[in-house]
Protein backbone atom coordinates (compact mmCIF):
# COMPACT_ATOMS: atom_id res chain seq x y z
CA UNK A 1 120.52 62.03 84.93
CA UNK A 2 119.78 65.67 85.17
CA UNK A 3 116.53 66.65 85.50
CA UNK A 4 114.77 68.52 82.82
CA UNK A 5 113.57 72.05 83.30
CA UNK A 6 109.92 72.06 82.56
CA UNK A 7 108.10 75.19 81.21
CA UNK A 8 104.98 76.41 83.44
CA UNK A 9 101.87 74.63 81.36
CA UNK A 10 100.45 77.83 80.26
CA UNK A 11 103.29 78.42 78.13
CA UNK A 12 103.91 75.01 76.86
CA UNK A 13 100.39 74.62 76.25
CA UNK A 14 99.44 77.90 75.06
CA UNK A 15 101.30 79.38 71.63
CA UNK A 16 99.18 82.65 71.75
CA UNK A 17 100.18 83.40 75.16
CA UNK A 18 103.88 82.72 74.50
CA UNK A 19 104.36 85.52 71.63
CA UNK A 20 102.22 87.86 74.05
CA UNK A 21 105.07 86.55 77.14
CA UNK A 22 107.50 86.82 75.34
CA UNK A 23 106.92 89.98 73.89
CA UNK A 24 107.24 91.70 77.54
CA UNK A 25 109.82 89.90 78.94
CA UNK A 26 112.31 92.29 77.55
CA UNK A 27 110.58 95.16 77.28
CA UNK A 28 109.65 95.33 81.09
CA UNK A 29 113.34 95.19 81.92
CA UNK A 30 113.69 97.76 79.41
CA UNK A 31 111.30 100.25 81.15
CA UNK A 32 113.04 99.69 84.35
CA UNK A 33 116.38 100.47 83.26
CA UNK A 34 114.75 103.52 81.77
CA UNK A 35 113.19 104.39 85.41
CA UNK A 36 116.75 104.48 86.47
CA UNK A 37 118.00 106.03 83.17
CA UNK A 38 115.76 109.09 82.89
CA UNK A 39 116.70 111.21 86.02
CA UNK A 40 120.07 110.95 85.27
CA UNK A 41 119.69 112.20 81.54
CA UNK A 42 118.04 114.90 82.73
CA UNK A 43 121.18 115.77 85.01
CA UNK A 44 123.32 114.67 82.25
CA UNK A 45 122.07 117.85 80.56
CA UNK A 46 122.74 120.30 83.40
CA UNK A 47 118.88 119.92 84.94
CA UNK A 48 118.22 119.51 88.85
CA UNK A 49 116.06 118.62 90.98
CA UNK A 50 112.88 120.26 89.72
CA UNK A 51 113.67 119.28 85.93
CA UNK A 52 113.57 115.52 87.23
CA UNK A 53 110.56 116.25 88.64
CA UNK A 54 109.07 117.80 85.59
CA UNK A 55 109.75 115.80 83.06
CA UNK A 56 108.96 112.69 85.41
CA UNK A 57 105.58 114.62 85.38
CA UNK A 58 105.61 115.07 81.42
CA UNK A 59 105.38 111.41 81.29
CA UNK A 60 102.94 110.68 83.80
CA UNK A 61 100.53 113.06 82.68
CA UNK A 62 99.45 111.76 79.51
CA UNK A 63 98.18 108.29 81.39
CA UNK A 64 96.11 110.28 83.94
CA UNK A 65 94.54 112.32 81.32
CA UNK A 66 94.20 109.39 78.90
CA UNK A 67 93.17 105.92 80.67
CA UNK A 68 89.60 106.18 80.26
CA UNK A 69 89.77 107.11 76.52
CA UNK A 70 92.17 104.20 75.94
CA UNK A 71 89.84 102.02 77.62
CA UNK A 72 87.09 102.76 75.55
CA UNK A 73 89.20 102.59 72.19
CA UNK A 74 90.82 99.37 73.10
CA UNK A 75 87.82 97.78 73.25
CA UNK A 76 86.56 99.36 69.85
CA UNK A 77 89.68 98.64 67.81
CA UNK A 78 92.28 95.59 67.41
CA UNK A 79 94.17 95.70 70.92
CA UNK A 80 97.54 93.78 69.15
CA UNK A 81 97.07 96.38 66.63
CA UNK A 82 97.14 99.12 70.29
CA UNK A 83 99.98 97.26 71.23
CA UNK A 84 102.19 97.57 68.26
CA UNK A 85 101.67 101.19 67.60
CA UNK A 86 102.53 101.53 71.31
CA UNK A 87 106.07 100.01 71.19
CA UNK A 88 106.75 101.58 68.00
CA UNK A 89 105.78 105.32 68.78
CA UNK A 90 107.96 104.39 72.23
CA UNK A 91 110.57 102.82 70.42
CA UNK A 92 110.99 106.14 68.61
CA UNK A 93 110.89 108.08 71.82
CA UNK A 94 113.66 106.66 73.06
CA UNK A 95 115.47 106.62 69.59
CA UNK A 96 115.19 110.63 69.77
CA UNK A 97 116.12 110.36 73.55
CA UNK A 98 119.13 108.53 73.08
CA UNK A 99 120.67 110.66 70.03
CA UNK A 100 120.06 113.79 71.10
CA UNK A 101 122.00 112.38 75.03
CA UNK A 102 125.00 110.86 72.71
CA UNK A 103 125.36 113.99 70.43
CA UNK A 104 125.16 116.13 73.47
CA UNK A 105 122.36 118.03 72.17
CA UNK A 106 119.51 117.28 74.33
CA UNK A 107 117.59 119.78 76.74
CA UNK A 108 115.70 119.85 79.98
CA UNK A 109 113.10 120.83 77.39
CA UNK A 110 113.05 118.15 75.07
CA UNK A 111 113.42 115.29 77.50
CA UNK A 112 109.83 116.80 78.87
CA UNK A 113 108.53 116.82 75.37
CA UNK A 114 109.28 112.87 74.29
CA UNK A 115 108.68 111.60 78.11
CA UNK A 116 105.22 113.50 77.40
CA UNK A 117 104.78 111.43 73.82
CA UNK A 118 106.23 108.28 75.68
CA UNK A 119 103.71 108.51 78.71
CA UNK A 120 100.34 108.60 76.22
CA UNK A 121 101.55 105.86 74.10
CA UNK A 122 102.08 104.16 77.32
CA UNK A 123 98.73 105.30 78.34
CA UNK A 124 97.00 103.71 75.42
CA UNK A 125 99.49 100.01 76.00
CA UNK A 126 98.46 99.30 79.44
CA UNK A 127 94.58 98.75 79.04
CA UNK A 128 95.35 97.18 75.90
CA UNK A 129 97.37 94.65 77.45
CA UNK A 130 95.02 93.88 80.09
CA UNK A 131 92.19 92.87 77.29
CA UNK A 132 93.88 91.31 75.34
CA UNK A 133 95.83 88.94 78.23
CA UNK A 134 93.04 86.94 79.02
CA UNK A 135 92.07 86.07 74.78
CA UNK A 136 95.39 84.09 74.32
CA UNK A 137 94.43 81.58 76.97
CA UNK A 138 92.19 79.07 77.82
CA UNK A 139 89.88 80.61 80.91
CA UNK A 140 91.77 78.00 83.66
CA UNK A 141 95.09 79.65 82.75
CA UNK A 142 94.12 82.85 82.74
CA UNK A 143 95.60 83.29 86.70
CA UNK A 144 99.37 81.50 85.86
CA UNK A 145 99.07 84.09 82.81
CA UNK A 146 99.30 86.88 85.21
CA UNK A 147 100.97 85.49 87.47
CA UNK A 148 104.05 84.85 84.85
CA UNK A 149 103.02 88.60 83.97
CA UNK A 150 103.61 89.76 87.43
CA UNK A 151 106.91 88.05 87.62
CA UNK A 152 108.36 89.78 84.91
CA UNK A 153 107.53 93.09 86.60
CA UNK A 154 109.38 91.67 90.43
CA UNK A 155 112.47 90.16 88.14
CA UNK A 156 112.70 93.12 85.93
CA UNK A 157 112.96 95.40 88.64
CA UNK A 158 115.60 93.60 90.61
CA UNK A 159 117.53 93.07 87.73
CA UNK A 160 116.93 96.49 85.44
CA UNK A 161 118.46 98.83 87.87
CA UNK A 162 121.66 96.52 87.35
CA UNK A 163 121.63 96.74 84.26
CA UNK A 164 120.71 100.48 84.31
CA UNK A 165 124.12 101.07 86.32
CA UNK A 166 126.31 98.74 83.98
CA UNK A 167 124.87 100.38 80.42
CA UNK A 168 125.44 104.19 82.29
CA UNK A 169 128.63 103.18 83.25
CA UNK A 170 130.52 101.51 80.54
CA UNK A 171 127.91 101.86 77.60
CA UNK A 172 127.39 105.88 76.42
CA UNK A 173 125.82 106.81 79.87
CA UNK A 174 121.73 107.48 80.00
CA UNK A 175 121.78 107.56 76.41
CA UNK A 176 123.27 104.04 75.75
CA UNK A 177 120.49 102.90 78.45
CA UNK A 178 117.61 104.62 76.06
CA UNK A 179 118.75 102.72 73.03
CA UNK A 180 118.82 99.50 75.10
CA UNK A 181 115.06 99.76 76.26
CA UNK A 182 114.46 101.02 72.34
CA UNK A 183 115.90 97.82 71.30
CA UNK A 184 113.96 96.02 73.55
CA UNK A 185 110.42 97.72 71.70
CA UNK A 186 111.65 96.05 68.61
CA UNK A 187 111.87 92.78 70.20
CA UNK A 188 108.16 93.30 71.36
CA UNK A 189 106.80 94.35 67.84
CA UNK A 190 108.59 91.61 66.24
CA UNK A 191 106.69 88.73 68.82
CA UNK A 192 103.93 90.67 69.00
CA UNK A 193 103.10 90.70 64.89
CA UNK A 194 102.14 87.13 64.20
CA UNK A 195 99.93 87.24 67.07
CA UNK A 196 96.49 85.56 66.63
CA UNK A 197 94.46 86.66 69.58
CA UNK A 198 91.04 85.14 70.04
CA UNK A 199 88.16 87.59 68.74
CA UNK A 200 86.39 89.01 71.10
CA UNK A 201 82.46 90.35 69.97
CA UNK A 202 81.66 93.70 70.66
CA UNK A 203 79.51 93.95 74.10
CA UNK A 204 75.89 95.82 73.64
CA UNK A 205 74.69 97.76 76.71
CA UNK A 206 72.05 96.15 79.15
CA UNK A 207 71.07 99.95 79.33
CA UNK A 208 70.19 100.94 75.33
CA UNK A 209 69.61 98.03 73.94
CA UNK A 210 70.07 99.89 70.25
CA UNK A 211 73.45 101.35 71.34
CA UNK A 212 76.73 99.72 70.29
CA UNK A 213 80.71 100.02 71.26
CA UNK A 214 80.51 102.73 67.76
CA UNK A 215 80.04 105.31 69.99
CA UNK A 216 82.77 106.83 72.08
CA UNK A 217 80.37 108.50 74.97
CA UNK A 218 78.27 105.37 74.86
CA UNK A 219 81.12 103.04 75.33
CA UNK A 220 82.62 104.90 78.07
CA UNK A 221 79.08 104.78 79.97
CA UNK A 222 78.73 100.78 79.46
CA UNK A 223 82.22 100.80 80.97
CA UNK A 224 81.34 102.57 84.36
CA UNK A 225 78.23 100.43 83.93
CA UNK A 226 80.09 96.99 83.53
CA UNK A 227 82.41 99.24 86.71
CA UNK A 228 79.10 100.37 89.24
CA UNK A 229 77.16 97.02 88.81
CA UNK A 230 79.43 94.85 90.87
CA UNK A 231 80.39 95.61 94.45
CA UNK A 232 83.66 93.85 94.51
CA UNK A 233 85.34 96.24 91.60
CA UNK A 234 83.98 99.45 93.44
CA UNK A 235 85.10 97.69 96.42
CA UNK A 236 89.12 97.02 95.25
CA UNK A 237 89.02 100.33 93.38
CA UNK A 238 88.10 102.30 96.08
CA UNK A 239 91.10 99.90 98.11
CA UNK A 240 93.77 99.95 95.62
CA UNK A 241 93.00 104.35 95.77
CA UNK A 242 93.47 104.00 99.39
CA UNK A 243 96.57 101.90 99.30
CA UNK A 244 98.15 103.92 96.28
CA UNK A 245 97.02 106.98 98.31
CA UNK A 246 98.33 106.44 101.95
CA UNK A 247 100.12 103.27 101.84
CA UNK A 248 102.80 103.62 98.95
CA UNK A 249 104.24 107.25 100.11
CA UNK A 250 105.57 105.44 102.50
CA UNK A 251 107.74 103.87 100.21
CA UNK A 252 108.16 106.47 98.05
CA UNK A 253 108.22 109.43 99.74
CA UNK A 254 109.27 109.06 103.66
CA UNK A 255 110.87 105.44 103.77
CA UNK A 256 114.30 106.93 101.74
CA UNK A 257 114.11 109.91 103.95
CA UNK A 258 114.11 107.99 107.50
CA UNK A 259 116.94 105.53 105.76
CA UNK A 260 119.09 108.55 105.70
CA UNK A 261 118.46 109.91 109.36
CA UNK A 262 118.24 106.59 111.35
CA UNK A 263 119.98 104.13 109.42
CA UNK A 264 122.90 103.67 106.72
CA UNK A 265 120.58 106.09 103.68
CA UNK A 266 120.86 104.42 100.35
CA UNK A 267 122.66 101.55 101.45
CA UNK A 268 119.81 100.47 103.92
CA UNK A 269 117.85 101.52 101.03
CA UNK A 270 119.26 99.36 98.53
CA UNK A 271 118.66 96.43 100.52
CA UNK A 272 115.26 97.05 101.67
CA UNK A 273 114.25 97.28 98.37
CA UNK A 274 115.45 94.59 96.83
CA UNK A 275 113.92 92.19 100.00
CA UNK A 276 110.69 93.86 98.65
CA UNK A 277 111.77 92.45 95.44
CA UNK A 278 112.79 89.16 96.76
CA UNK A 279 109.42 88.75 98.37
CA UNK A 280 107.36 89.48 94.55
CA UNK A 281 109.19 87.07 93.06
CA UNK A 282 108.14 84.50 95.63
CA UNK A 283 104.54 85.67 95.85
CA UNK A 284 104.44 85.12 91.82
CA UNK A 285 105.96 81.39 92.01
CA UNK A 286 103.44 80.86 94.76
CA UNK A 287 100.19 82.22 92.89
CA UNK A 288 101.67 80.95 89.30
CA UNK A 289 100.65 77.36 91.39
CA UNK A 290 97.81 77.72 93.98
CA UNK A 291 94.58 78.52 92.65
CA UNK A 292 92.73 79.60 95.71
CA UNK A 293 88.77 78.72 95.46
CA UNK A 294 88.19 82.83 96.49
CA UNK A 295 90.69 84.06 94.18
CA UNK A 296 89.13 87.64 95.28
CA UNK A 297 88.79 87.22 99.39
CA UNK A 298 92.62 86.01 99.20
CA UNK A 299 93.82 89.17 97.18
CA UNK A 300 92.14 91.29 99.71
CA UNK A 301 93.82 89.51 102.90
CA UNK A 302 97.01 90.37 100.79
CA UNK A 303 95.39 93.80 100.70
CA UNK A 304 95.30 94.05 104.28
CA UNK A 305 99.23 92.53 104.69
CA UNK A 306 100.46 95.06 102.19
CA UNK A 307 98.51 98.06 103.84
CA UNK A 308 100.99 97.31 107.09
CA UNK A 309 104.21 98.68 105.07
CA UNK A 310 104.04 102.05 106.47
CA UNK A 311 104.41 100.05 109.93
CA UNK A 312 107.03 98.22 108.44
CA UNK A 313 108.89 100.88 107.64
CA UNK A 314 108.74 102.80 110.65
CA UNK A 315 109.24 99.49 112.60
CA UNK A 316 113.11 100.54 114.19
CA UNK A 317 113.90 96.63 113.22
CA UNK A 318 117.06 97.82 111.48
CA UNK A 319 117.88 97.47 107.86
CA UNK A 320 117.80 93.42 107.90
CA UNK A 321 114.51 93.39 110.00
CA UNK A 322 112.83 96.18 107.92
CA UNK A 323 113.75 93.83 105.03
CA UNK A 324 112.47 90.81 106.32
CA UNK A 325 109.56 92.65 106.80
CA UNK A 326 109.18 93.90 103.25
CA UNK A 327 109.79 91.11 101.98
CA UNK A 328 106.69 89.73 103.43
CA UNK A 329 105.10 92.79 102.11
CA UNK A 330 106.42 92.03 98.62
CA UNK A 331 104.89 88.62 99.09
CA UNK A 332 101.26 90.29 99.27
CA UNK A 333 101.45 93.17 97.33
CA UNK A 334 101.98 90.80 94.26
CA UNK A 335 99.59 88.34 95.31
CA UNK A 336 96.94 90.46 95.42
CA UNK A 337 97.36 92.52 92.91
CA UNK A 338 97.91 88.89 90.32
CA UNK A 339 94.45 87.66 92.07
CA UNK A 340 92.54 91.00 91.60
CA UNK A 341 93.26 91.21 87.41
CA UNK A 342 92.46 87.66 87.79
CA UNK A 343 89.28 87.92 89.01
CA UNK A 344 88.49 90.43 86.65
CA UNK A 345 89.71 88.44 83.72
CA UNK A 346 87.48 85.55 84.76
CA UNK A 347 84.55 87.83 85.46
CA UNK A 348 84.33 91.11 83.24
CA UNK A 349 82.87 90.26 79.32
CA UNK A 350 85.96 90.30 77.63
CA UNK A 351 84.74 93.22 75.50
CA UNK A 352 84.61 95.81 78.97
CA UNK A 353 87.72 94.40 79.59
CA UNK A 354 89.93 97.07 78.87
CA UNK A 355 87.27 100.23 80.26
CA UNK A 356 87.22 98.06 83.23
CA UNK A 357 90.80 97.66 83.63
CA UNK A 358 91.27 101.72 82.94
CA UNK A 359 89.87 102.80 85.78
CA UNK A 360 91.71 100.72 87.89
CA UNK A 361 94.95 101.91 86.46
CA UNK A 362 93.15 105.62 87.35
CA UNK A 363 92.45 105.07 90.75
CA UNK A 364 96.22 103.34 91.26
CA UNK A 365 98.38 105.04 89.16
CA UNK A 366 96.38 108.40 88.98
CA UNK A 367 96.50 108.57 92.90
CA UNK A 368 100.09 108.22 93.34
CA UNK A 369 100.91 112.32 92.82
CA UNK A 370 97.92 113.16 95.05
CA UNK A 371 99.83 110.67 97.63
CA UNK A 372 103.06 111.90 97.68
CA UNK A 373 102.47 115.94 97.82
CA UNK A 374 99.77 115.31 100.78
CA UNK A 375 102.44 112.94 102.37
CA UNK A 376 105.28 115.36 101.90
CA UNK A 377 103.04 117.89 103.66
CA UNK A 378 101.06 115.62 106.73
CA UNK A 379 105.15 114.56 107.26
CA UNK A 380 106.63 118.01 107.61
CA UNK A 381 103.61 118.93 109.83
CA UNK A 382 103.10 115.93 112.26
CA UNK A 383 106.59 114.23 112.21
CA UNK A 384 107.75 110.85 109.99
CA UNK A 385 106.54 108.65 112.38
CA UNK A 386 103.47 110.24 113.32
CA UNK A 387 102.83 110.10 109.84
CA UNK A 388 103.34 106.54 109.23
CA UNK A 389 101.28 105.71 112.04
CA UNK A 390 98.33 107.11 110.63
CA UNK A 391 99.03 105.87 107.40
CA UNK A 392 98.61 102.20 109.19
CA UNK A 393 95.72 102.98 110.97
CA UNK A 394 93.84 104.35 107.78
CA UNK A 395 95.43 102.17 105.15
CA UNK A 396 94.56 98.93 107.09
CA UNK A 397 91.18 100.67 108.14
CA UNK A 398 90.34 100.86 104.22
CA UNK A 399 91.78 97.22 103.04
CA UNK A 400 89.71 95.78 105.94
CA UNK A 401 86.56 97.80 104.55
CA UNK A 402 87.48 95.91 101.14
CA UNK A 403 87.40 92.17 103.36
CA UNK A 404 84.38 92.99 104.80
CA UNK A 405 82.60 93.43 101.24
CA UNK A 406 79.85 90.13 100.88
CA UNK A 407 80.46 90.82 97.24
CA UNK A 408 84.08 90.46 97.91
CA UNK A 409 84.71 87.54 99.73
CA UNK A 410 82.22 85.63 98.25
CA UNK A 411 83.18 85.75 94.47
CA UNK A 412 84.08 82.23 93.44
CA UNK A 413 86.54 81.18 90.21
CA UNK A 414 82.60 80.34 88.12
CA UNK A 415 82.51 83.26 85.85
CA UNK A 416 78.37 82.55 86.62
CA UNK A 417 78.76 83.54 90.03
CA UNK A 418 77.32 87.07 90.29
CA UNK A 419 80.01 90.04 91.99
């Protein structure tokens, strides 16, 4: 008899969390056909080089300027309520996107101006999402929720650039791709709607004892207090700035550039990547199952694995043994990035939750510019490979400072146990 496919428990077990999963599974694969999507609508309408990079910069703006605000309101207001007005005001980015691309009317100008709208809705979706994760499960499932969560992201972007080529290709170019990940935001709204989210009471600082979440500057201070009074979060944030710092220009910046001078460019490219991909998608199967007893010491071991792409890169293995490198890499880059929002599910008061998780995305996201312009510059100065030794050397110096934490490795799955 064949055997039957059985559903990971935490969504046959947990209703909540299935609307919320459900709700991204489309959507993320519609944001990373979009990645693929936007450069080329901005060359569809006669931009180069420099308009990709500015409107890529119109859309990452908003979320630098706007993460700690949207901390602080999603944990005033209804996070579903965050979410929905997210995928709609995106949905109708990409709506405008898409028309103005398939009438033939769109500018460098206006791409920059809805990218811009696009990246502060996004901006206001992501802390959301990480508060209100953890109140449609049961505390034990809160680590195969994110793990599922992460897997969506390593599918999604194996598979959307795929389907980014196919929709460009045979389905009204960039602007048939913008109406697909539009399509996908009305998928989202329509799961995310009858969600019924646990309800989550409002946190009162340890600080004022009179002062409550009603006040915007008070809010944002009982964040960075919730942030400050536990070693192990200033520990991975000051990590995760390191690694998005001086580890990930290596992928971003100088790994495409020695692909084209020692090896076979984007074709040695292509494949390297998608090992990297390969290797995510195992690391989520593997965390969606083990539940390590130091959730926190494991992620920063994976730290310390992913901080070793820059040697990885500059290896000389070839494009198959650069690959089976990365795919390692992939491996620990998505383990402990899963086990570090774990840890913070099971151990920030659900009401911080979102100010917590906003400066994290801050010192990640927010430091990926700052990375690339000082690694374009260190590059052209010292050499690629002088450059990506030193970016081992420091970013395995600063993911071994994480390990060495006490607050770090000693952080157990009790919620009681202080950080």
């Amino acid at each position: 008899m064949p055997r039957t496919i059985r559903l990971p428990a935490v969504l046959r077990d947990e209703p909540q969390y299935r609307l919320l999963f459900g709700s991204q599974v489309l959507s993320v694969l519609g944001d990373r056909v979009t990645m693929v999507a936007l450069p080329f609508a901005v060359l569809a309408t006669g931009g180069g080089v420099a308009d990709v990079a500015l409107v890529s910069a119109a859309q990452f703006l908003p979320f630098v300027v706007l993460a700690l605000p949207a901390g602080v309101w999603a944990d005033r207001w209804d996070r579903k309520r965050i979410l929905v007005a997210s995928d709609a005001v995106r949905l109708l980015c990409q709506v405008v996107a898409a028309t103005l691309l398939l009438t033939d009317t769109a500018h460098v100008g206006h791409l920059a101006v809805v990218a811009a709208v696009y990246g502060a809705a996004d901006a206001f979706f992501a802390p959301a999402f990480s508060g209100l994760l953890p109140t449609t499960v049961a505390a034990p499932n809160i680590q195969p929720a994110n793990a599922l969560r992460g897997l969506t992201y390593s599918v999604g972007s194996i598979v959307g650039p795929v389907v980014a080529g196919l929709l460009i290709a045979f389905a009204g170019g960039p602007g048939g791709a913008l109406l697909f990940d539009a399509a996908t935001f009305a998928v989202s709204i329509a799961l995310l709607v009858p969600l019924r989210p646990r309800v989550v009471d409002a946190v009162v600082s340890a600080e004022d004892p009179t002062a409550t979440t009603d006040h915007f500057w008070t809010s944002l201070r009982e964040g960075w207090g919730e942030v400050r009074s536990r070693s192990w979060v200033l520990a991975f944030l000051g990590g995760f700035a390191a690694y998005h710092v001086i580890v990930l220009p290596a992928i971003f910046v100088i790994g495409p550039v020695l692909m084209e001078e020692d090896l076979d460019g984007a074709r040695s490219w292509a494949i390297i990547v998608a090992c990297f991909g390969i290797g995510s998608v195992l690391g989520d199967l593997l965390v969606l199952r083990w539940r390590p007893t130091y959730a926190l010491r494991v992620s920063a071991v994976m730290l310390v694995g992913a901080s070793c792409q820059a040697a990885f890169i500059g290896s000389g293995l070839g494009t198959w043994g650069i690959g089976g490198l990365e795919l390692l890499a992939g491996v620990c880059v998505t383990g402990a990035f899963t086990l570090w929002e774990t840890s913070l599910g099971e151990h920030i008061p659900a009401a911080a939750l979102s100010r917590v998780s906003s400066y994290d995305y801050l010192t990640s996201a927010g430091m990926i510019p700052l990375g690339n312009v000082l690694a374009g510059a260190v590059s052209a100065s010292l050499g690629l490979q002088t450059t990506l030794v030193w970016m081992t050397v420091l970013g395995v110096a600063a993911s071994l400072c994480v390990v060495a934490v006490p607050g770090v490795r000693g952080l157990g799955r009790d919620p009681g146990i202080p950080g």
